[in-house]
Protein backbone atom coordinates (compact mmCIF):
# COMPACT_ATOMS: atom_id res chain seq x y z
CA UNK A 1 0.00 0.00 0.00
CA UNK A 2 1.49 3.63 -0.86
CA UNK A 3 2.59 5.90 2.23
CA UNK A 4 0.63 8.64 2.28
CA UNK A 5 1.80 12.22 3.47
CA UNK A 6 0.18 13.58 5.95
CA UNK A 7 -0.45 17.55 5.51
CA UNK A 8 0.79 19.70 8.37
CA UNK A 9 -1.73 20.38 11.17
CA UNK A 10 -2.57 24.27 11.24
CA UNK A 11 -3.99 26.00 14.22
CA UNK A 12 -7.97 26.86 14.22
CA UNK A 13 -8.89 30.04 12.43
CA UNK A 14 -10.11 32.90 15.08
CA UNK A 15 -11.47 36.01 13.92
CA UNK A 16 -8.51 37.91 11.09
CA UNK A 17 -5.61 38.88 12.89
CA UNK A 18 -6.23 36.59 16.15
CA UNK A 19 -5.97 32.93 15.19
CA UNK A 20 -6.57 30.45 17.86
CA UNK A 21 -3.76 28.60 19.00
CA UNK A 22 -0.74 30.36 17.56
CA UNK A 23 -2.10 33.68 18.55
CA UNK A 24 1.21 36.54 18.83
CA UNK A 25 2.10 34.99 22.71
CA UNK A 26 0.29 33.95 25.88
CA UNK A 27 0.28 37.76 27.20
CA UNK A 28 -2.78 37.73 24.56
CA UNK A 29 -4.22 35.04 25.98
CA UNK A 30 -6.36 36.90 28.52
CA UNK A 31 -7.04 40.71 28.22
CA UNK A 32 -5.67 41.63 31.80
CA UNK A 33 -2.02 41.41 32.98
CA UNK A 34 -1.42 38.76 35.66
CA UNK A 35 -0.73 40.83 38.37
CA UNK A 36 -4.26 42.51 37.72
CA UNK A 37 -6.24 39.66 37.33
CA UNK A 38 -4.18 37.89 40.74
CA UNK A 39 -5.05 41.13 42.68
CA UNK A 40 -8.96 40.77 41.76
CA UNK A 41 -8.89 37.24 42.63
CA UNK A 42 -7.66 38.48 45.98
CA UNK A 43 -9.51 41.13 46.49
CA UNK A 44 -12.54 38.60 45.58
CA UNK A 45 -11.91 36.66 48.70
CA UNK A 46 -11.28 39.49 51.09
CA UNK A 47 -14.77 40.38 49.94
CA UNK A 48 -15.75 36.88 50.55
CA UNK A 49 -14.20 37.14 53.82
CA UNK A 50 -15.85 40.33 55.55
CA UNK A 51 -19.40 40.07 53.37
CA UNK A 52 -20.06 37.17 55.71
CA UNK A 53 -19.07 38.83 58.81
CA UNK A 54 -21.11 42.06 58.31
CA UNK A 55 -23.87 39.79 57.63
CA UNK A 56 -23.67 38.24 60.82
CA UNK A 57 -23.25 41.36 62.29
CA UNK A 58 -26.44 42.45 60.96
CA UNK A 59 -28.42 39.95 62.06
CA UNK A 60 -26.62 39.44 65.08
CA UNK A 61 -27.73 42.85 66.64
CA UNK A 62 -30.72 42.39 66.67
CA UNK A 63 -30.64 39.94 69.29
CA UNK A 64 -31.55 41.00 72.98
CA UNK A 65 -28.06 40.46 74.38
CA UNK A 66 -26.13 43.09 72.38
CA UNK A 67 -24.88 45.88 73.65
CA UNK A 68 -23.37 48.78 71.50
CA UNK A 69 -19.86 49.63 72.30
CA UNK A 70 -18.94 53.40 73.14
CA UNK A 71 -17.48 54.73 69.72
CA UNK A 72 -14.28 56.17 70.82
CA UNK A 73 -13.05 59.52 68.88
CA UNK A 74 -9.84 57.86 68.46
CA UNK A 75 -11.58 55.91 65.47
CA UNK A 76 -12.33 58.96 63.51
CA UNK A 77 -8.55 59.55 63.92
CA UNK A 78 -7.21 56.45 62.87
CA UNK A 79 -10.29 56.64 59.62
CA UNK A 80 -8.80 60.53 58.51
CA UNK A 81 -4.50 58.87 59.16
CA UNK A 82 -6.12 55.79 56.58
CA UNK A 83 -7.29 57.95 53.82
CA UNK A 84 -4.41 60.11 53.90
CA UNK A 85 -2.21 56.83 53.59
CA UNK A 86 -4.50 55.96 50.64
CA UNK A 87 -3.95 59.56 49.55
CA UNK A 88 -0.38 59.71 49.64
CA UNK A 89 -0.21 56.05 47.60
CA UNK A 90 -2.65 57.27 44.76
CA UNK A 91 -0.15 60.44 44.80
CA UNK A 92 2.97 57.99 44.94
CA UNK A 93 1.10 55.75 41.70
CA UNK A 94 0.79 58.84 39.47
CA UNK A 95 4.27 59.46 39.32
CA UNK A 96 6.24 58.70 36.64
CA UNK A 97 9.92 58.41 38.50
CA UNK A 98 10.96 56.16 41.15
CA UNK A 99 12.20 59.63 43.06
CA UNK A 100 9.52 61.70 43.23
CA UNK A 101 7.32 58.29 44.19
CA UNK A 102 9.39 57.01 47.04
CA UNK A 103 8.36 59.48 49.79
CA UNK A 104 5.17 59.63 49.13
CA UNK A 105 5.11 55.44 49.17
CA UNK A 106 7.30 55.65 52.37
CA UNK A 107 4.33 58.67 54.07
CA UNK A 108 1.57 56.29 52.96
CA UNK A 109 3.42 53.30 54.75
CA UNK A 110 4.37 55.02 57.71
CA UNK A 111 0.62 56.28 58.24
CA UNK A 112 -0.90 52.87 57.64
CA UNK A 113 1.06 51.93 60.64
CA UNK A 114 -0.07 54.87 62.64
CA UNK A 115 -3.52 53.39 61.65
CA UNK A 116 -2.76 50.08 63.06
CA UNK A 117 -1.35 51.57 66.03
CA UNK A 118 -4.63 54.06 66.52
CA UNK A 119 -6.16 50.60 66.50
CA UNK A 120 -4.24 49.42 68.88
CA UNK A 121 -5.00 52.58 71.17
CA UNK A 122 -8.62 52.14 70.49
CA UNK A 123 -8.47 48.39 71.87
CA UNK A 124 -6.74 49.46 74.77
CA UNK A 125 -9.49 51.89 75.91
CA UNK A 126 -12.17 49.70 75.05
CA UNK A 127 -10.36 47.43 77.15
CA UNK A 128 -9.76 49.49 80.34
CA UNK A 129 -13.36 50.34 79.68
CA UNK A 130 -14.63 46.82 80.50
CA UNK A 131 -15.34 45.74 77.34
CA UNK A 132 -13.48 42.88 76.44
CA UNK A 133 -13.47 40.47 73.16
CA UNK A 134 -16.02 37.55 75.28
CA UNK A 135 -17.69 40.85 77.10
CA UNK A 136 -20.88 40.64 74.53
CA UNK A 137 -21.75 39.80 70.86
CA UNK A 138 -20.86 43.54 70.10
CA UNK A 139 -17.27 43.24 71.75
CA UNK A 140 -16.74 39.69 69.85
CA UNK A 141 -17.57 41.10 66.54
CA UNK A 142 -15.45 44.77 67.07
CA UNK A 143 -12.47 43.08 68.19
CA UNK A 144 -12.69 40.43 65.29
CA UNK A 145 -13.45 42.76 62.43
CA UNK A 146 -10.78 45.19 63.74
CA UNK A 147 -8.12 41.94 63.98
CA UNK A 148 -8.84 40.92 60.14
CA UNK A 149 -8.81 44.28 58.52
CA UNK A 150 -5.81 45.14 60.34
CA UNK A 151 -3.95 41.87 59.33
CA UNK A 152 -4.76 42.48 56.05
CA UNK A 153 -3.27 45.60 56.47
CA UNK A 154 -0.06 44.59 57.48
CA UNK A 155 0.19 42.52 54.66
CA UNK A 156 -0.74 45.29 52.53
CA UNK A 157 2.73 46.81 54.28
CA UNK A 158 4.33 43.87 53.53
CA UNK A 159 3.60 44.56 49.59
CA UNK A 160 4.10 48.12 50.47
CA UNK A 161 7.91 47.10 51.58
CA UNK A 162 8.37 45.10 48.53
CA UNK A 163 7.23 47.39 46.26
CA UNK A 164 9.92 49.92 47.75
CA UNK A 165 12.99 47.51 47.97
CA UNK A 166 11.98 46.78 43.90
CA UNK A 167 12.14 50.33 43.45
CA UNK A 168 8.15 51.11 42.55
CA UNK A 169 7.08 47.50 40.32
CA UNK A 170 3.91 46.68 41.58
CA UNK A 171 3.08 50.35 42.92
CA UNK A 172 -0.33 50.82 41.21
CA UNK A 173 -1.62 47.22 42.16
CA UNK A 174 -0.25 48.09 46.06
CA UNK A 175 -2.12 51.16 45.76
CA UNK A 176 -5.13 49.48 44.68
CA UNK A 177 -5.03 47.17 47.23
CA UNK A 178 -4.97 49.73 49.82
CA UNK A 179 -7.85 51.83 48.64
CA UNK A 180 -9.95 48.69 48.64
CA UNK A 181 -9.15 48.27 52.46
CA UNK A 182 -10.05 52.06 52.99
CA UNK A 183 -13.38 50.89 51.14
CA UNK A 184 -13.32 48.13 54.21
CA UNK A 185 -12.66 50.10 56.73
CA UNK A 186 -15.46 52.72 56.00
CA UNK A 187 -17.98 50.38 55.46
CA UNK A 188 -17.17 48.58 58.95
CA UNK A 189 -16.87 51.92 60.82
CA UNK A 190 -19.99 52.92 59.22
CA UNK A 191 -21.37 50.05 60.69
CA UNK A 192 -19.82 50.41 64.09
CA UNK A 193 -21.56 54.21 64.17
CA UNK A 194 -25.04 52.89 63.02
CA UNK A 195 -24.98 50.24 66.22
């Protein structure tokens, strides 16, 4: 029996310009850049994290045993020294060189630690107040919201750090990420004012 050639196998046609399978590299593959789409997909489950919890919350206080917590002016302290570190990163993103960024990167770091330490501050009064975490549902749910938001603020520093030692890579995504916890933040202390 005669061999027969075989033809070469060409990839799918897509639509003129884009064909499927041997498109111009896998940085066309999806529309966003990885670093993008990897900070959504966290952002995603920080939502799916604290939705829950202000859920509870919600339905929690409703219940005969809670009891509201004295709102501490500290708070609106540590909520202004948050949105200027949020401030001061947006500033930081929007320029161009590496030396004009880094001290606005290094004032939005260093006031997202005052934030955490205001926190701190704020626990400490509640604390010397009488209200402790296992105190009521209202204590449980402050000092548990508080925790998370701050941890995920120190990691946010921890991104913050890397994106200085790398010289600015990564800045706008950092930046992003810390405007979404700002977003947190005001959405749980709006909470915490309503109760």
């Amino acid at each position: 029996m005669p061999k027969v050639e075989e033809r070469p196998k060409l990839p799918p046609k897509g639509p003129p310009g884009r064909e499927l399978g041997g498109g111009e590299g896998p940085e066309d593959a999806f529309p966003l850049p990885s670093g993008q789409v990897g900070l959504l997909v966290l952002l995603a489950a920080i939502t799916s994290l604290f939705a829950p919890l202000v859920s509870a919350y919600l339905v929690r206080m409703g219940l005969p045993d809670w009891q509201a917590l004295p709102k501490p002016p500290l708070l609106w302290l540590n909520t202004l020294v948050l949105f200027l570190a949020s401030l001061a990163l947006e500033r930081a993103a929007r320029l161009e060189a590496w030396p004009q960024a880094r001290p606005w990167v290094l004032s939005g770091g260093l006031l997202g630690a005052g934030f955490i330490l205001g926190q701190l501050l704020a626990w400490r009064l509640l604390l010397s107040l009488g209200y402790a975490p296992a105190g009521n549902p209202a204590s449980a749910f402050f000092y548990l919201v508080t925790a998370l938001h701050g941890l995920h603020l120190l990691g946010g520093g921890l991104a913050l750090a890397w994106v200085f030692v790398r010289e600015g890579k990564g800045l706008r995504l950092c930046a992003w990420y810390w405007h979404y916890l700002l977003g947190v933040w005001l959405v749980l202390y709006a909470l915490f004012l309503w109760t």
